[in-house]
N, C-alpha and C. Protein backbone atom coordinates (compact mmCIF):
# COMPACT_ATOMS: atom_id res chain seq x y z
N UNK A 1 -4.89 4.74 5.50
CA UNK A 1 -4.83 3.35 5.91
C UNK A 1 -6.19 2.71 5.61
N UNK A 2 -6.06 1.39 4.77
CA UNK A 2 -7.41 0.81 4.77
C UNK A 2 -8.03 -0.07 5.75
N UNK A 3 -9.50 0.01 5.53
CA UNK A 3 -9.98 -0.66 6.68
C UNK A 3 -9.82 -2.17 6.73
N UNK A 4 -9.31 -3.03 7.66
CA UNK A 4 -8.68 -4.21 7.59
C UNK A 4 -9.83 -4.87 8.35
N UNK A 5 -10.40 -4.50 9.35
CA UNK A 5 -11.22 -5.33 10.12
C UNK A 5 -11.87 -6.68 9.79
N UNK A 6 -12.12 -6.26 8.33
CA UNK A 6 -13.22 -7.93 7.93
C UNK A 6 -11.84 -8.82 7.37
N UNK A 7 -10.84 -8.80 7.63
CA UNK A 7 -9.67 -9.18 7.35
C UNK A 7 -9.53 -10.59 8.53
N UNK A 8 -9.23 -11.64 8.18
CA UNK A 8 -8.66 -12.47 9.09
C UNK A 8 -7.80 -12.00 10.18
N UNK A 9 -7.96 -12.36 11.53
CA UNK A 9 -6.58 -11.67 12.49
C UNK A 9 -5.36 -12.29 12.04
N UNK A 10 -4.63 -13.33 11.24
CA UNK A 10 -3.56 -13.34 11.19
C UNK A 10 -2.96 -12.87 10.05
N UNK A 11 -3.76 -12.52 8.56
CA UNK A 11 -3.44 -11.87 7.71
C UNK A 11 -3.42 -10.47 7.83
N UNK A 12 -4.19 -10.16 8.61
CA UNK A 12 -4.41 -9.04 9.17
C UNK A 12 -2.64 -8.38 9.97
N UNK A 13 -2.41 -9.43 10.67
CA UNK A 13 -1.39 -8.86 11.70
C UNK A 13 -0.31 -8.90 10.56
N UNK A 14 -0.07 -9.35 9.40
CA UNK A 14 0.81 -9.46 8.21
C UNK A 14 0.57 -8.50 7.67
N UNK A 15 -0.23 -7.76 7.31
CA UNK A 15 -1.15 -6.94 6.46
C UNK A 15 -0.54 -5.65 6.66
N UNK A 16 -1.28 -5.39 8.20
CA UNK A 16 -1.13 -3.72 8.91
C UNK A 16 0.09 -3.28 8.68
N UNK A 17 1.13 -3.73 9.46
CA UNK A 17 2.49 -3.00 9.56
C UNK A 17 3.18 -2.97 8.09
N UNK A 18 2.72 -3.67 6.72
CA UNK A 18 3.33 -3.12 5.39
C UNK A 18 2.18 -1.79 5.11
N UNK A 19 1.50 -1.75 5.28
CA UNK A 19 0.39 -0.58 5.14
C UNK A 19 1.06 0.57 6.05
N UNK A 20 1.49 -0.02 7.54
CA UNK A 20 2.10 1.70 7.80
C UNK A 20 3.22 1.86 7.39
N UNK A 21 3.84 0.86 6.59
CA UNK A 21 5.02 1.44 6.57
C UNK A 21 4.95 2.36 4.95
N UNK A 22 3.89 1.92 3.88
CA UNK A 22 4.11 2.85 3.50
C UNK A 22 3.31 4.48 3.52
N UNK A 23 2.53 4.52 4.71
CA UNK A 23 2.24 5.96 5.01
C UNK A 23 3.03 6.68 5.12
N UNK A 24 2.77 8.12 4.01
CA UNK A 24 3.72 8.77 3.62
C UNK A 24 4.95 8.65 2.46
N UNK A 25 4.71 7.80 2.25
CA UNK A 25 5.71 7.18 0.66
C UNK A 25 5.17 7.89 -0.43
N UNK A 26 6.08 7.90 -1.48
CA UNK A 26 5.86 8.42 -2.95
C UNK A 26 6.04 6.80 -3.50
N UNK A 27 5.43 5.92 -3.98
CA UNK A 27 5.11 4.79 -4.61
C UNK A 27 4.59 5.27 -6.10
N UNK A 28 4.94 4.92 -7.06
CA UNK A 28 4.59 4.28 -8.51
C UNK A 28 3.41 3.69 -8.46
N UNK A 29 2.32 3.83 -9.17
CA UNK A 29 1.11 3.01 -9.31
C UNK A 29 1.36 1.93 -10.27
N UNK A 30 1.27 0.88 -10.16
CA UNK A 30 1.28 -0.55 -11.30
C UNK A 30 0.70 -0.54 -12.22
N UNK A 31 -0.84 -0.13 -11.48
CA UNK A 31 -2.20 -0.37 -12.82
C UNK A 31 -3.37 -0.65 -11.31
N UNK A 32 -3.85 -0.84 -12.07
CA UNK A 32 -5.51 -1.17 -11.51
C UNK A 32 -5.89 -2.63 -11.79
N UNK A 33 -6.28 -3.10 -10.23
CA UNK A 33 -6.92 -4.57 -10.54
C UNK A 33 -8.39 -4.27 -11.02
N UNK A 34 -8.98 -5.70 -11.56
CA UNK A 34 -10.40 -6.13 -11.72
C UNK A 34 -11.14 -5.34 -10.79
N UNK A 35 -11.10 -4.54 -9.97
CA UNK A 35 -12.04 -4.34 -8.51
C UNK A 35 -12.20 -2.36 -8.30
N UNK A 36 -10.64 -2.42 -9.20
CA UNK A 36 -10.59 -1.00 -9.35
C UNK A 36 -9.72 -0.13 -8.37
N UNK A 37 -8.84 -1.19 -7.73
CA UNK A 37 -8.24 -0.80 -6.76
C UNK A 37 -6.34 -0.85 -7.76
N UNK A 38 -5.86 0.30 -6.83
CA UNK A 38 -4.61 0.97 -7.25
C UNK A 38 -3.50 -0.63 -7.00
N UNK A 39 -2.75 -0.94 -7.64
CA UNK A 39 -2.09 -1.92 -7.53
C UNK A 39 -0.79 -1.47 -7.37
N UNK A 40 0.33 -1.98 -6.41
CA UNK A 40 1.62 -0.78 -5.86
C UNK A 40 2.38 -2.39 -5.79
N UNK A 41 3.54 -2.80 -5.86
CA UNK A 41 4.63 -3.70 -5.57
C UNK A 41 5.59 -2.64 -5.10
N UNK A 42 6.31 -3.74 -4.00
CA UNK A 42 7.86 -2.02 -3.25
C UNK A 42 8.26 -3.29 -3.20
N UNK A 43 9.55 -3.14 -2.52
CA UNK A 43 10.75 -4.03 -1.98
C UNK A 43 10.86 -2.73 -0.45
N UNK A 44 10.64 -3.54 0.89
CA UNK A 44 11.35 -3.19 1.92
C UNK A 44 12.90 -3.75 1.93
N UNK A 45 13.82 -2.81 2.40
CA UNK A 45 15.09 -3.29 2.09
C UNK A 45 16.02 -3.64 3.48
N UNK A 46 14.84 -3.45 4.79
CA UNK A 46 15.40 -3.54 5.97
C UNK A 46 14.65 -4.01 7.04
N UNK A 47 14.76 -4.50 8.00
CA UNK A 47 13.92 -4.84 8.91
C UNK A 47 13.17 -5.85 8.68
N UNK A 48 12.20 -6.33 10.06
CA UNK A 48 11.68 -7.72 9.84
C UNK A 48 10.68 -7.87 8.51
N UNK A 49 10.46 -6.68 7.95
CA UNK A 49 9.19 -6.02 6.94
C UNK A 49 10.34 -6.92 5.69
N UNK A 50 11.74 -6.91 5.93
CA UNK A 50 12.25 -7.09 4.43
C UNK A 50 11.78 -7.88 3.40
N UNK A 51 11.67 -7.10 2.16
CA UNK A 51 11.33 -8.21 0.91
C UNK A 51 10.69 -7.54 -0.15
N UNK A 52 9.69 -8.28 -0.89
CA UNK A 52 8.75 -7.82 -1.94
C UNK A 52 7.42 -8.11 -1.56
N UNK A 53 6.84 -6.90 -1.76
CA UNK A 53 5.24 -6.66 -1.28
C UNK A 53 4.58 -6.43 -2.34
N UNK A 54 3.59 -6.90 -2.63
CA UNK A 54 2.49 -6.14 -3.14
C UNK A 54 0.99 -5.84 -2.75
N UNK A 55 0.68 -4.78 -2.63
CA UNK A 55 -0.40 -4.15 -2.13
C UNK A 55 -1.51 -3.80 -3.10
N UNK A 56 -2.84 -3.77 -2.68
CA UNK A 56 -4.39 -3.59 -3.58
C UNK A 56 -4.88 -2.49 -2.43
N UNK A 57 -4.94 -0.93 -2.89
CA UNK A 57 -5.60 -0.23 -2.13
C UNK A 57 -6.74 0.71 -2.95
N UNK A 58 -7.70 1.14 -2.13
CA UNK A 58 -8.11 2.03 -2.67
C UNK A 58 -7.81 3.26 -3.04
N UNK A 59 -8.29 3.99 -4.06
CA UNK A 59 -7.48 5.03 -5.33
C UNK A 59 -7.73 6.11 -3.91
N UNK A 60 -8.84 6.26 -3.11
CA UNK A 60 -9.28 7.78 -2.80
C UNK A 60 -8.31 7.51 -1.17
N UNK A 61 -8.06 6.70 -0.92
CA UNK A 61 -6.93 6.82 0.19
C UNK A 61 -5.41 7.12 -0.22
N UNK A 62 -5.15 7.58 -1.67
CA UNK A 62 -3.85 8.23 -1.86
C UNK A 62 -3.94 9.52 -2.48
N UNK A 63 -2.79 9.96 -2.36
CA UNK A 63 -2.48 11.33 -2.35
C UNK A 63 -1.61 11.06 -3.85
N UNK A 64 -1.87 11.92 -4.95
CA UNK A 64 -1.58 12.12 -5.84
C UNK A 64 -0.15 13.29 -6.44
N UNK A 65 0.82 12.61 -6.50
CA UNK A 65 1.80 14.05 -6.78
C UNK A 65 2.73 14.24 -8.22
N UNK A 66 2.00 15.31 -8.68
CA UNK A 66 2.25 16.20 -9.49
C UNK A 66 3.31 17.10 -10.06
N UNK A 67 4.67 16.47 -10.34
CA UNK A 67 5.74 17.27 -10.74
C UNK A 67 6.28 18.00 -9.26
N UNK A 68 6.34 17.19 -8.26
CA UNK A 68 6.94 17.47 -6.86
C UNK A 68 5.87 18.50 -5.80
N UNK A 69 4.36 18.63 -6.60
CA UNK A 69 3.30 18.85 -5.81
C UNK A 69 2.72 18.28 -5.48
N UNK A 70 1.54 17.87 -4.25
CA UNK A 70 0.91 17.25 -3.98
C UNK A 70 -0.49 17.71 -4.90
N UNK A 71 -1.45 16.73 -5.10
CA UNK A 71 -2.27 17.31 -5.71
C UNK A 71 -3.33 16.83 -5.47
């Protein structure tokens, strides 16, 4: 989970709960923005979360998997 703190509180309160929801997901990487951060788009398909997201995280807060290994 990234650190949100210097984050506005109301983007913030938008922010957090798509971030946990994908802790623990196998996500597709997009590409890399200007900044160097991992670029991810999902579709939630349920709940108040529903829709299209896209997320800018850092590379060393994911877990990398390898032909059904973690790596």
């Amino acid at each position: 989970m990234p650190d949100l703190t210097s984050m506005p509180m109301q983007q913030r309160r938008e922010t957090e709960p798509v971030f946990r929801h994908l802790r623990g997901m196998c996500k597709r990487v997009g590409g890399f923005n200007q900044f160097g951060l991992v670029e991810l788009d999902f579709r939630i398909r349920k709940g108040r979360l529903s829709g299209w997201h896209s997320v800018a995280i850092e590379p060393h807060l994911l877990r990398v998997q390898n032909h059904g290994r973690v790596v």
